[in-house]
C-alpha atoms as a PDB file:
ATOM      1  CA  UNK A   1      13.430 -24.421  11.347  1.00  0.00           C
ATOM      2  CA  UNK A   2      12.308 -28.384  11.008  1.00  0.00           C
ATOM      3  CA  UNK A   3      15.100 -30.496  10.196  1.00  0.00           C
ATOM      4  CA  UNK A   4      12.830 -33.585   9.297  1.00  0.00           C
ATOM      5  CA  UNK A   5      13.059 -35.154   5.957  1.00  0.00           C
ATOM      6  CA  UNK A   6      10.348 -36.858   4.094  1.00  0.00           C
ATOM      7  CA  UNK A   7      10.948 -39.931   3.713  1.00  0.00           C
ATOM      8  CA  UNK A   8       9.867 -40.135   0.094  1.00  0.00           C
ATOM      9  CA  UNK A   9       9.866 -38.039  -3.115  1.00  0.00           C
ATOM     10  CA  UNK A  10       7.209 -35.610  -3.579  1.00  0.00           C
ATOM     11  CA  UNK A  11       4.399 -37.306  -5.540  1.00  0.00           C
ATOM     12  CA  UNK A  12       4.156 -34.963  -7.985  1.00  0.00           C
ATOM     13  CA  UNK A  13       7.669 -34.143  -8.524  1.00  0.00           C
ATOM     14  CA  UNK A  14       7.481 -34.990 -12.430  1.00  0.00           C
ATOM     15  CA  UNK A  15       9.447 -33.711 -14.707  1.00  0.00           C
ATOM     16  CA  UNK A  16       6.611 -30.823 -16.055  1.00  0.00           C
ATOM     17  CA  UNK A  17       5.802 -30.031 -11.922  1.00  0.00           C
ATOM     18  CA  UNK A  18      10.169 -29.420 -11.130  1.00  0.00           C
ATOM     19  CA  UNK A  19      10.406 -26.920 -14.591  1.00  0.00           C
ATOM     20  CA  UNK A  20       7.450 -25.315 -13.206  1.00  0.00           C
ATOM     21  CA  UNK A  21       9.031 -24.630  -9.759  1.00  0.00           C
ATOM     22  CA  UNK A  22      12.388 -23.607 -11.704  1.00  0.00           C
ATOM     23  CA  UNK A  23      10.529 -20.911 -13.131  1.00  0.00           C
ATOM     24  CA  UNK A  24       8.702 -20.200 -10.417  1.00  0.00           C
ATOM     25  CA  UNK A  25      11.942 -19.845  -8.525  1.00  0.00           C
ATOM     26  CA  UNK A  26      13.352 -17.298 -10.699  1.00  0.00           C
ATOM     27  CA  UNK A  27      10.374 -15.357 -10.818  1.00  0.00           C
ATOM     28  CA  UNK A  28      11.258 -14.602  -7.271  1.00  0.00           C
ATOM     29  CA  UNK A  29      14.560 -14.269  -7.880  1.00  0.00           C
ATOM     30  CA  UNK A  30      14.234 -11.906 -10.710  1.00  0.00           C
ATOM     31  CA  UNK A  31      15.155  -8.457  -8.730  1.00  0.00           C
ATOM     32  CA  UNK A  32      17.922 -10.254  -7.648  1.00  0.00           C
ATOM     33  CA  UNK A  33      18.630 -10.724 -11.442  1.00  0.00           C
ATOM     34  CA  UNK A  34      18.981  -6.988 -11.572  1.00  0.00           C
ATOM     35  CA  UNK A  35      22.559  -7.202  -9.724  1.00  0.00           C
ATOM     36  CA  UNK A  36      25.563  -7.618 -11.481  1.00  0.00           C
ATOM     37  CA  UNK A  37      29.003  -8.777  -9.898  1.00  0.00           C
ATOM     38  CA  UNK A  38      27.028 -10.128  -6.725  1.00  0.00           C
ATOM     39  CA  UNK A  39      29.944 -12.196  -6.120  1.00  0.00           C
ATOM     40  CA  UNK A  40      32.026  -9.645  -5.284  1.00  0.00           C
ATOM     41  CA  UNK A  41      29.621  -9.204  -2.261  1.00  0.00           C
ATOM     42  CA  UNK A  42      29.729 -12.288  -1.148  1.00  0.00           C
ATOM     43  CA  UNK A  43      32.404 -13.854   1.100  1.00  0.00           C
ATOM     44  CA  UNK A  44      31.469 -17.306   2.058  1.00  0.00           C
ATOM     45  CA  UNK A  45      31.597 -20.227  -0.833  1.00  0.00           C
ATOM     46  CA  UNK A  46      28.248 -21.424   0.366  1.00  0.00           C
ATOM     47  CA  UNK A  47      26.121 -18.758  -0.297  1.00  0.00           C
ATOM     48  CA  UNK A  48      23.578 -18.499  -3.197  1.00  0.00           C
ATOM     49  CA  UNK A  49      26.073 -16.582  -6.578  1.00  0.00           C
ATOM     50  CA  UNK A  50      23.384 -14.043  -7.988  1.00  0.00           C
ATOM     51  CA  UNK A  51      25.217 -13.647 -10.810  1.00  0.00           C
ATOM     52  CA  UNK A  52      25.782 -17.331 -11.802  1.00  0.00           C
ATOM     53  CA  UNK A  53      22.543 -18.856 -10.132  1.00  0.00           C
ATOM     54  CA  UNK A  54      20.843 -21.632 -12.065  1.00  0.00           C
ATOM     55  CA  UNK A  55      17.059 -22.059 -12.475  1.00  0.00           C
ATOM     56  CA  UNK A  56      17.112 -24.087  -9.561  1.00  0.00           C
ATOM     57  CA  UNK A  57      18.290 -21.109  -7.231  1.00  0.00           C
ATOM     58  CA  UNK A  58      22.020 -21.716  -6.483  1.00  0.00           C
ATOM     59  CA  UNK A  59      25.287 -22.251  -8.806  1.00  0.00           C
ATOM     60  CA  UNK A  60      26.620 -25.121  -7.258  1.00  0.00           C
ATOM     61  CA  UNK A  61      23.297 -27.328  -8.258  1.00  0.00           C
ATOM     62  CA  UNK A  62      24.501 -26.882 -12.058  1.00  0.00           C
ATOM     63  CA  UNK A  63      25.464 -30.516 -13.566  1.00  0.00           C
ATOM     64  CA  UNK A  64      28.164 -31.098 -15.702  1.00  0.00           C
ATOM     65  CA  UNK A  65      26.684 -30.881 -19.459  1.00  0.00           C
ATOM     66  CA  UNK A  66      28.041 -33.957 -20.400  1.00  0.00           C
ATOM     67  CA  UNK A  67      25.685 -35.556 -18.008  1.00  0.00           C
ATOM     68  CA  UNK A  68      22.179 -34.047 -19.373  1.00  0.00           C
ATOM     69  CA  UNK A  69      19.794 -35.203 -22.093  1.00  0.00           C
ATOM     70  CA  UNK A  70      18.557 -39.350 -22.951  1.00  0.00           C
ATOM     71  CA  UNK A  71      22.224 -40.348 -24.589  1.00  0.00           C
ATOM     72  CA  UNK A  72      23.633 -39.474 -21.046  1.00  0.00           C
ATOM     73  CA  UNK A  73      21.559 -40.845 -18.700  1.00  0.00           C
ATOM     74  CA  UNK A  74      23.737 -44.272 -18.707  1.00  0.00           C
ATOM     75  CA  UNK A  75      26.883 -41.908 -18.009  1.00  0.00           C
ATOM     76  CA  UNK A  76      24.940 -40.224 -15.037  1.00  0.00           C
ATOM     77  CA  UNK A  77      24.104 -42.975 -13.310  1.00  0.00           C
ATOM     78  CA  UNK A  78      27.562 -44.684 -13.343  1.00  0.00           C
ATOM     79  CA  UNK A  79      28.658 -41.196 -11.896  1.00  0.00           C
ATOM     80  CA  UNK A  80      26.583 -41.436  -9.035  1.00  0.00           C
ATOM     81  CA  UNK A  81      26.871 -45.023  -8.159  1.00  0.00           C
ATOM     82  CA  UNK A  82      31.033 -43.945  -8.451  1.00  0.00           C
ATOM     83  CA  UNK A  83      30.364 -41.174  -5.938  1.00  0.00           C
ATOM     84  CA  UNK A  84      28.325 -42.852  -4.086  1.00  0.00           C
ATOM     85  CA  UNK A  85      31.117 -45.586  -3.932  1.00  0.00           C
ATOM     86  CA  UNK A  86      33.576 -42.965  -2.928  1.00  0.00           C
ATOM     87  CA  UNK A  87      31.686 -41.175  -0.016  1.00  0.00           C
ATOM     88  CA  UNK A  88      31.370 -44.521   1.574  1.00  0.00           C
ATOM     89  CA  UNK A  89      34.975 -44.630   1.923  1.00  0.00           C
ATOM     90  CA  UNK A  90      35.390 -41.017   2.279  1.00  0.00           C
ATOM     91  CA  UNK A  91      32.243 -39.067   3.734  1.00  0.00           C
ATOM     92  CA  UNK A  92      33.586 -35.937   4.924  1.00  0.00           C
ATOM     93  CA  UNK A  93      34.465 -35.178   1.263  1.00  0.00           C
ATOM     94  CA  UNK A  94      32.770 -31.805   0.448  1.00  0.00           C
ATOM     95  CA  UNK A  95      33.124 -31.798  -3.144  1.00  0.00           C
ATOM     96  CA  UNK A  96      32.026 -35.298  -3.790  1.00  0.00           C
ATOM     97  CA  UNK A  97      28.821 -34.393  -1.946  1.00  0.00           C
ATOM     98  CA  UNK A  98      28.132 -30.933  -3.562  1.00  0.00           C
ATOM     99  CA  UNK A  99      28.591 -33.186  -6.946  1.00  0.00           C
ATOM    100  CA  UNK A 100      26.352 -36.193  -5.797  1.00  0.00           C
ATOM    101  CA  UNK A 101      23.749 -33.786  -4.236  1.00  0.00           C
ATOM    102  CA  UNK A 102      23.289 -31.728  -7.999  1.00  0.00           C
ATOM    103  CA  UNK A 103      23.191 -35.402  -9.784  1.00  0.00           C
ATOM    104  CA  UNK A 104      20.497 -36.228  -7.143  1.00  0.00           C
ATOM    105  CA  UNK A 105      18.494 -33.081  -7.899  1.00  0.00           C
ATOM    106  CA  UNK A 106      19.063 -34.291 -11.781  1.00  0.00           C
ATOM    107  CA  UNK A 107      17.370 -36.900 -11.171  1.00  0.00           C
ATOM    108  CA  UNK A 108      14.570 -35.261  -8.894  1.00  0.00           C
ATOM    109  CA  UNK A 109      15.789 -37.632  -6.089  1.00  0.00           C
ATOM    110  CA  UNK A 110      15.382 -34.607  -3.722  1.00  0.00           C
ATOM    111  CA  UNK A 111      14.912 -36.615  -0.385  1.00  0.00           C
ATOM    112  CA  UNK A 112      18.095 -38.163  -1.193  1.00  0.00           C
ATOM    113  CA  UNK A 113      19.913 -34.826  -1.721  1.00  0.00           C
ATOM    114  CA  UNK A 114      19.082 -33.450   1.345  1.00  0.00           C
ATOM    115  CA  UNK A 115      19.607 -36.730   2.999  1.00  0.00           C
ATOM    116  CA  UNK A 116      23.580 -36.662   1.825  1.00  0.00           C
ATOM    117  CA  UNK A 117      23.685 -33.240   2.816  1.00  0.00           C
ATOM    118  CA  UNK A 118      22.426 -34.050   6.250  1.00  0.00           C
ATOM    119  CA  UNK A 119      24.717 -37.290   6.847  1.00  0.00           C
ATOM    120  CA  UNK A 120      27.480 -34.984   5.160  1.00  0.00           C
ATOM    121  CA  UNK A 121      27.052 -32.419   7.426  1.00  0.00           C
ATOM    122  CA  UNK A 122      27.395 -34.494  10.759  1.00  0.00           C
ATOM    123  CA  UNK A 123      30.581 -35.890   9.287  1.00  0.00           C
ATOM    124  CA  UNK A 124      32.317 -32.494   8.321  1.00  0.00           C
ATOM    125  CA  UNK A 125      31.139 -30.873  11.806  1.00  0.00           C
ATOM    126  CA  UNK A 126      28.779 -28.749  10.335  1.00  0.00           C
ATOM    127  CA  UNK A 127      31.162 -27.455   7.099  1.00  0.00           C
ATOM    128  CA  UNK A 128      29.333 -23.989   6.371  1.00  0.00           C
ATOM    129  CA  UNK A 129      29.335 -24.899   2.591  1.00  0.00           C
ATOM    130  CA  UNK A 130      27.911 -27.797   3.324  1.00  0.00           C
ATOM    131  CA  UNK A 131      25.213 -26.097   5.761  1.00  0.00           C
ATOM    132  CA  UNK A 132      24.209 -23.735   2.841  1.00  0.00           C
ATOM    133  CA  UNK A 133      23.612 -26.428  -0.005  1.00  0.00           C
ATOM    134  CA  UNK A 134      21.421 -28.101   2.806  1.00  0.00           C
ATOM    135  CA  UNK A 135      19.529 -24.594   3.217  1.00  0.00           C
ATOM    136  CA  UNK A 136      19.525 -24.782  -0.632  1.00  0.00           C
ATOM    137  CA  UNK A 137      17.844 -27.541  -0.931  1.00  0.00           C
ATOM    138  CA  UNK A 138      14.929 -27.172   1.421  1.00  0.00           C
ATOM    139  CA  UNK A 139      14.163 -23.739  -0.107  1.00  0.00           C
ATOM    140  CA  UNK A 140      13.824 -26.247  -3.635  1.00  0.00           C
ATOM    141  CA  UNK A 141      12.117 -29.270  -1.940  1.00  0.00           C
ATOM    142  CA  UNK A 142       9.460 -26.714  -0.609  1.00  0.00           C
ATOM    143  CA  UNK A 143       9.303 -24.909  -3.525  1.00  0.00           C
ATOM    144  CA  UNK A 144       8.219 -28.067  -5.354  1.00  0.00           C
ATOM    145  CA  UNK A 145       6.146 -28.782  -2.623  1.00  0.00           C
ATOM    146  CA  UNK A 146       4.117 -25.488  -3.031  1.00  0.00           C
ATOM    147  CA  UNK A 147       3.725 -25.794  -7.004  1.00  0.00           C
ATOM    148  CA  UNK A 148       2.549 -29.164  -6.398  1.00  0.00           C
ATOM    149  CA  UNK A 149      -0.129 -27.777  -4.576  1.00  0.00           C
ATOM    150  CA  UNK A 150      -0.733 -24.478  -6.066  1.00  0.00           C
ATOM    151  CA  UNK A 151      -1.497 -27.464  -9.303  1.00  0.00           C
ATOM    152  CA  UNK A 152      -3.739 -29.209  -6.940  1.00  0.00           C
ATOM    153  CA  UNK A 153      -5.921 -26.082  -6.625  1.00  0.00           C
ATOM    154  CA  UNK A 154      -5.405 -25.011 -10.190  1.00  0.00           C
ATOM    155  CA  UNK A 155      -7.178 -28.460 -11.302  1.00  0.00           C
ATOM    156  CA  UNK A 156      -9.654 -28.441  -8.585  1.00  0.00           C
ATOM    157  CA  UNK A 157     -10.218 -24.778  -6.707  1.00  0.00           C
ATOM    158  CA  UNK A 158     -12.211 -26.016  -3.483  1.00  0.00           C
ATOM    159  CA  UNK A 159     -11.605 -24.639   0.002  1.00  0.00           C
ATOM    160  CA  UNK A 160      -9.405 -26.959   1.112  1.00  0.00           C
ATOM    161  CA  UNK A 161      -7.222 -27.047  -1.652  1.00  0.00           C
ATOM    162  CA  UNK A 162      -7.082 -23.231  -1.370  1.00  0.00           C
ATOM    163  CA  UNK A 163      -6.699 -23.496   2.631  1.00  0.00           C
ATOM    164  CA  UNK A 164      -3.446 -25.849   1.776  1.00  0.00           C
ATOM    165  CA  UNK A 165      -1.871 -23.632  -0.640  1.00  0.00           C
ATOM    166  CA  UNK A 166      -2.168 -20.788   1.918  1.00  0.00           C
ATOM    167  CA  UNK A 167      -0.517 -22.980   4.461  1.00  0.00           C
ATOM    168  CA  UNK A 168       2.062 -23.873   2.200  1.00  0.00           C
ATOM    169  CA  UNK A 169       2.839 -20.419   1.249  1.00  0.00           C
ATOM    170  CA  UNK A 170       3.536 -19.885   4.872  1.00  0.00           C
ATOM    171  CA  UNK A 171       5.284 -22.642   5.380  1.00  0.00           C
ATOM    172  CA  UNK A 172       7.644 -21.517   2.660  1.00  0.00           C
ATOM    173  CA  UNK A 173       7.959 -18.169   3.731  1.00  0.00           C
ATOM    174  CA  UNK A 174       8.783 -19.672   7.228  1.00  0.00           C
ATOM    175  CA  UNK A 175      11.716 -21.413   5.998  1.00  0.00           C
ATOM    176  CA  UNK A 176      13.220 -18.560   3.911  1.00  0.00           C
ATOM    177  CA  UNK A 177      13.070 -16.571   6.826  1.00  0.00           C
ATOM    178  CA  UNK A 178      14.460 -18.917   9.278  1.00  0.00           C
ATOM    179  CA  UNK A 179      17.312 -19.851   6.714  1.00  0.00           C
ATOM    180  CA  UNK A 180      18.445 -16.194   5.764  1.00  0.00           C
ATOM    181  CA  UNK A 181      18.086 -14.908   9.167  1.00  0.00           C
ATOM    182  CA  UNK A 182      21.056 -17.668  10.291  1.00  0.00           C
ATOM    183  CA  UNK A 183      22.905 -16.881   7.470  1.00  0.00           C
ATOM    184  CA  UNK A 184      22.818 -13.512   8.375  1.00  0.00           C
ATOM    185  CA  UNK A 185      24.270 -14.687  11.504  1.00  0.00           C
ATOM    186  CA  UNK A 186      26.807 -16.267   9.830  1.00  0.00           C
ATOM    187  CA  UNK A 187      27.865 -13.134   7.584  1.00  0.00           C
ATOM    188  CA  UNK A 188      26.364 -10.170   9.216  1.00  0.00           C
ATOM    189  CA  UNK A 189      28.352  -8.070   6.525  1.00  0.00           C
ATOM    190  CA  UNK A 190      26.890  -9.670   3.538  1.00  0.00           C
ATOM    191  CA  UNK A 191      24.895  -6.958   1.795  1.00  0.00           C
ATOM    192  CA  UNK A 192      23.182  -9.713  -0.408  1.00  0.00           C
ATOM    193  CA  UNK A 193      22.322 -11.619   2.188  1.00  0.00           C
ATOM    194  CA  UNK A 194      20.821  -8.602   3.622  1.00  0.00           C
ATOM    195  CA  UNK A 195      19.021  -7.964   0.768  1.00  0.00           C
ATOM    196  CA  UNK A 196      17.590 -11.957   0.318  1.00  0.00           C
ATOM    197  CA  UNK A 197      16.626 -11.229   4.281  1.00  0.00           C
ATOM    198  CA  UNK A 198      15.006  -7.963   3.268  1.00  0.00           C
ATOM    199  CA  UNK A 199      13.228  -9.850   0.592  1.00  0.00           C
ATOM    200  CA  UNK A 200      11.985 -12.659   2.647  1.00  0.00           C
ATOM    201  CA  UNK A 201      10.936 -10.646   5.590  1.00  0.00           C
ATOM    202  CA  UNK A 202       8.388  -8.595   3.199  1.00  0.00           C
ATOM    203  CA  UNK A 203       6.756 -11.680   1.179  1.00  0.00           C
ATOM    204  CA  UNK A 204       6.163 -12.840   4.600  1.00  0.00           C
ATOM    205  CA  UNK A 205       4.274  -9.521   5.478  1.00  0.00           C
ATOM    206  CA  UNK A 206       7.135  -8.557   7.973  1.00  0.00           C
ATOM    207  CA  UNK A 207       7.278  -5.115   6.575  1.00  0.00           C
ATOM    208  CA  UNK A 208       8.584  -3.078   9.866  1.00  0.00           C
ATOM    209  CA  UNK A 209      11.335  -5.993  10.169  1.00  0.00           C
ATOM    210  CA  UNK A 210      12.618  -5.885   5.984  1.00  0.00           C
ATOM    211  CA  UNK A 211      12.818  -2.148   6.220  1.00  0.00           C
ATOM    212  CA  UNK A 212      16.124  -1.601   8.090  1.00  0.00           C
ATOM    213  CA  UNK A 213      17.363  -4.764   5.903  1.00  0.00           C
ATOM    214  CA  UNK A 214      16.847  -3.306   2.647  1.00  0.00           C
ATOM    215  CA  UNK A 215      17.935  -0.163   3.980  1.00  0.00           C
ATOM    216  CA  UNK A 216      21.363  -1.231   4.624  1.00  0.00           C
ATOM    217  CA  UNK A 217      21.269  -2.755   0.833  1.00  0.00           C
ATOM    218  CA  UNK A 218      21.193   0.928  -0.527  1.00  0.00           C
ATOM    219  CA  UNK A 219      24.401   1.659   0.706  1.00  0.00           C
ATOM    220  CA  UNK A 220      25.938  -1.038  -1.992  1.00  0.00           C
ATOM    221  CA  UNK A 221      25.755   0.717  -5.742  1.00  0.00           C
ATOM    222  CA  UNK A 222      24.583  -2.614  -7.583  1.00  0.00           C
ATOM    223  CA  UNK A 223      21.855  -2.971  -4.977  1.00  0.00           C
ATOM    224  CA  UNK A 224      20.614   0.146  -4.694  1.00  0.00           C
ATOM    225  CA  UNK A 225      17.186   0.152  -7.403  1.00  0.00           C
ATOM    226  CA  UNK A 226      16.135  -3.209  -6.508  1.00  0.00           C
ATOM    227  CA  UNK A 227      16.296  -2.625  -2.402  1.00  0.00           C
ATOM    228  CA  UNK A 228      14.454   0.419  -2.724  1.00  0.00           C
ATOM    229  CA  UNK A 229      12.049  -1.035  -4.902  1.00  0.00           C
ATOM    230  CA  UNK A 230      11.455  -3.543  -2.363  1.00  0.00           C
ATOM    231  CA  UNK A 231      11.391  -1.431   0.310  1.00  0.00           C
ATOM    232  CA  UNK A 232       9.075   1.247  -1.275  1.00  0.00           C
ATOM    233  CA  UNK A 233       6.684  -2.080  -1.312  1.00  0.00           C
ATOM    234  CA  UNK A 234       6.946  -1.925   2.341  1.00  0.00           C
ATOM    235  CA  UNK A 235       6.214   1.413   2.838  1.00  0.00           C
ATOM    236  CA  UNK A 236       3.120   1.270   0.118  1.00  0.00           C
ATOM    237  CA  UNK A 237       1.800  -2.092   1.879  1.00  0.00           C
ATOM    238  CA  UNK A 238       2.074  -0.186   5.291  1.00  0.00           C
ATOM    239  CA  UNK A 239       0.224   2.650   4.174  1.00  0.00           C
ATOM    240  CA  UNK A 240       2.948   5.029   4.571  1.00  0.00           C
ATOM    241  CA  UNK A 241       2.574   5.896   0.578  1.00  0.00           C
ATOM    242  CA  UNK A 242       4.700   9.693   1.020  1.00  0.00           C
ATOM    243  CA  UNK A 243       7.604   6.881   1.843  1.00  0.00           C
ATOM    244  CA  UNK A 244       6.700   4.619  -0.888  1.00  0.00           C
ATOM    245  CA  UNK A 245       6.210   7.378  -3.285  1.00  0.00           C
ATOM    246  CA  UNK A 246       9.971   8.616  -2.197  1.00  0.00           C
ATOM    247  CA  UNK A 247      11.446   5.216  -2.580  1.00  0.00           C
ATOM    248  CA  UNK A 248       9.700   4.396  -5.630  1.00  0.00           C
ATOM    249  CA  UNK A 249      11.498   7.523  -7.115  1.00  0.00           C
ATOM    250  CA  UNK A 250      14.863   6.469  -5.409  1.00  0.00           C
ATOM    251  CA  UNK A 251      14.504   3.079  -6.868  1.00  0.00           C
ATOM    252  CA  UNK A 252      14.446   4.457 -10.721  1.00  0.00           C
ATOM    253  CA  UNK A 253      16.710   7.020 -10.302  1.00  0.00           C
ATOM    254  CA  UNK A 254      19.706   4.168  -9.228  1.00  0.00           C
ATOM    255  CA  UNK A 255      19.707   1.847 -11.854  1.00  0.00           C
ATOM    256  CA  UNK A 256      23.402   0.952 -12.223  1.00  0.00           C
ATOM    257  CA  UNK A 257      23.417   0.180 -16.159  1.00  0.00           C
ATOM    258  CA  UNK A 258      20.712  -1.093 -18.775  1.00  0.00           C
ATOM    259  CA  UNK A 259      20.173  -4.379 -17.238  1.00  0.00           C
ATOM    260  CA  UNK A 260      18.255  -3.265 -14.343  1.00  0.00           C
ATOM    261  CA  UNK A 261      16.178  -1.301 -16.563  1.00  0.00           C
ATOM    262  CA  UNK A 262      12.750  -3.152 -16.020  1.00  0.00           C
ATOM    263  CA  UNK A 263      13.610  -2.636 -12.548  1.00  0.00           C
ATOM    264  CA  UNK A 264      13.532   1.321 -13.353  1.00  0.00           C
ATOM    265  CA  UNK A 265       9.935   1.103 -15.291  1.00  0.00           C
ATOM    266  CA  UNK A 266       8.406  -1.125 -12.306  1.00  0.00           C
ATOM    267  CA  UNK A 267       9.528   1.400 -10.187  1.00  0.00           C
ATOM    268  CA  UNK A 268       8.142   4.294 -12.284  1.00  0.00           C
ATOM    269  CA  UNK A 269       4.834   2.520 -12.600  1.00  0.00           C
ATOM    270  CA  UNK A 270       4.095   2.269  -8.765  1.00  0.00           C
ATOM    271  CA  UNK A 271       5.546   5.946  -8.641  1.00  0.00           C
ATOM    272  CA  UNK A 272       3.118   7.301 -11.069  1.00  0.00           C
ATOM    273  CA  UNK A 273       0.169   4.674  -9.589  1.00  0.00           C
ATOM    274  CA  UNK A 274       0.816   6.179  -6.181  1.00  0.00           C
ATOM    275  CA  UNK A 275       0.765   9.651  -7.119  1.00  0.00           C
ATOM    276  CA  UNK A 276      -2.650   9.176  -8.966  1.00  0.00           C
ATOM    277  CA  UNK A 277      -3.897   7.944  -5.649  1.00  0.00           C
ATOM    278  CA  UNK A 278      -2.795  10.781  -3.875  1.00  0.00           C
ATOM    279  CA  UNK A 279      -4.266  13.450  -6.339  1.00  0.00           C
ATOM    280  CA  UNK A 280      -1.543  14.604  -7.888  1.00  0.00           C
ATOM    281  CA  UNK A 281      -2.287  13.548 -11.854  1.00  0.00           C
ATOM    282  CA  UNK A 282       0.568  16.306 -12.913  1.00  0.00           C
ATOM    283  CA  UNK A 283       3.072  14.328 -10.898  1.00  0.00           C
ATOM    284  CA  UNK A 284       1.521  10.759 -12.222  1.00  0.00           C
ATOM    285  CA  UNK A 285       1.571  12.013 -15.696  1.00  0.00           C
ATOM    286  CA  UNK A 286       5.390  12.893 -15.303  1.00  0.00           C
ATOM    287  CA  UNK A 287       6.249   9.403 -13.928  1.00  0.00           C
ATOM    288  CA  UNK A 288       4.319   7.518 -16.383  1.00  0.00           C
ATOM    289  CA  UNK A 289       6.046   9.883 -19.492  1.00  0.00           C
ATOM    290  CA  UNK A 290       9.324   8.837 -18.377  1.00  0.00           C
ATOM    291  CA  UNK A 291       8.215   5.161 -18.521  1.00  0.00           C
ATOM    292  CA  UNK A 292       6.877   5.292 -21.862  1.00  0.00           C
ATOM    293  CA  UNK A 293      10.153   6.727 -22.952  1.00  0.00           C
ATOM    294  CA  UNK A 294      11.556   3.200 -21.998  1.00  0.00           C
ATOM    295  CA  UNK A 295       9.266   1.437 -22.635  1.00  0.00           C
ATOM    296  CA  UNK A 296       6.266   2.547 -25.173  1.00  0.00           C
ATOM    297  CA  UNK A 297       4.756  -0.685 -25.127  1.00  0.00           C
ATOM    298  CA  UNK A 298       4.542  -1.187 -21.425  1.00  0.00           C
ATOM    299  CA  UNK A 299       1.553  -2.946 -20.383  1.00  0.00           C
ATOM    300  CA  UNK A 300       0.809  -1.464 -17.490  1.00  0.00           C
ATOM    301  CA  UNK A 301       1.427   2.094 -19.051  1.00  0.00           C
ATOM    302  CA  UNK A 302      -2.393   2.199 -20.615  1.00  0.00           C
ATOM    303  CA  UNK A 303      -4.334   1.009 -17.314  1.00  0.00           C
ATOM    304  CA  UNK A 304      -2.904   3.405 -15.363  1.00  0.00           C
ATOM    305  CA  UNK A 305      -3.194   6.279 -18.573  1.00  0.00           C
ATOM    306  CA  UNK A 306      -7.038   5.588 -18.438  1.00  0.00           C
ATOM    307  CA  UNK A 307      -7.146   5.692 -14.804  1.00  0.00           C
ATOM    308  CA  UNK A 308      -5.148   9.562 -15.045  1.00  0.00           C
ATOM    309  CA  UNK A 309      -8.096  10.540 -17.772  1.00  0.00           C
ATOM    310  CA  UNK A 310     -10.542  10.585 -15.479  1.00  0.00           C
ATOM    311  CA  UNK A 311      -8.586  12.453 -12.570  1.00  0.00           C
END
């Protein structure tokens, strides 16, 4: 994984271009969003907090209310020219950075964020807390970086813009890979982090690798739908659809409590989609009942319903 910064903001890192990449952001994260108590699987102080994450991916990048809207922006910026002041004197001071580094992000100065974390990081001999805010904050620079671009295309669809979207998509993918695979290093018994890997490894098309991740996610209760959701993705996108078919099933039949329950009718959509590819319209028709028992208005539900009528 590069370690190079830009030395520059991203050009299009306006406000409207960072709240699309926060939503973008938890669009990805949203199965995560199905886990409750992910703290209590979770060991070191680093690592992203499911539970508590902010729009921007990770807890610790939340700011202080008191700091946010026009009235406080004179109050912000005395606060970071004060911790500013105080690293000077005092660089290997963890908390100051995490504090400076979320201001930063405030303030979409993300170059300097990841700067501080760098020069912080070579000062506290590579502080594992300070390590994963670094990771943090790559995954968010590149994820600005890609709806920059993605907006690029959106405005003006030619082959190169579409050829640099692709490349960015890898790009990002590279980098989530490269950072969850060290911190799986770091906390091989981290079933989140296992998950996150899991995760990473498919949306890079690394389905044979994400399978024994999310695999060992099913083994933790408040994991279990959305790993075997994922991983029934694997086995549909390999062509192994008896597998996906089975984990698709698994996946709705381990929701933990009513918050994972969109979790449950995803999973009994591709369960009922899969079954109507294999022939078997009694078995689609029983998945896609139990769905509209949850959910009556689904919008999936009356695609798929069409589809059975002509099986």
């Amino acid at each position: 994984m590069s370690t190079e910064i830009e030395n520059r903001e991203h050009p299009r890192a306006t406000t409207a271009i960072v709240e699309q990449a926060s939503r973008v952001i938890g669009a990805n994260r949203r199965r995560l969003g199905f886990v409750q108590n992910a703290s209590a699987l979770t060991r070191a102080s680093g690592t992203i907090e499911v539970a508590t994450a902010t729009s921007r991916g990770a807890s610790w990048m939340e700011v202080d209310p008191k700091y946010l809207g026009t009235r406080a922006a004179a109050d912000l910026l005395a606060r970071i020219q004060q911790l500013e002041h105080w690293l000077r004197d005092q660089p290997a001071r963890v908390d100051y950075c995490r504090e400076l580094a979320a201001l930063y992000l405030e303030k979409q100065r993300d170059y300097e964020a990841e700067r501080l974390l760098v020069r912080t990081l070579e000062h506290t001999a590579k502080d594992p807390q300070v390590l994963s805010m670094l990771e943090d904050v790559k995954i968010y620079r590149m994820s600005l970086k890609l709806v920059a671009v993605e907006a690029d295309a959106a405005h003006d669809p030619s082959p190169a813009n579409q050829a640099i979207v692709e490349e960015t998509r890898k790009q990002r993918d590279r980098l989530e890979i490269d950072v969850f695979s060290a911190r799986m290093k770091r906390e091989p018994d981290n079933m989140v982090l296992s998950f996150e890997f899991g995760c990473r490894l498919k949306r890079g098309g690394e389905f044979a690798e994400a399978r024994p991740h999310l695999e060992r996610a099913l083994h933790a209760p408040q994991l279990a739908a959305a790993a075997a959701l994922e991983l029934g993705e694997c086995w549909e996108r390999s062509g192994r659809f008896a597998e996906a078919l089975k984990a698709y099933r698994s996946a709705a039949d381990a929701i933990a409590d009513d918050s994972q329950a969109d979790c449950r009718t995803d999973a009994l959509l591709r369960a009922s989609s899969i079954a109507a590819d294999l022939k078997l319209p009694n078995l689609a028709r029983r998945y896609l009942g139990w769905l509209l028992q949850i959910d009556p208005d689904h919008r999936g539900a009356a695609t798929l319903l069409e589809r059975l009528e002509r099986i």
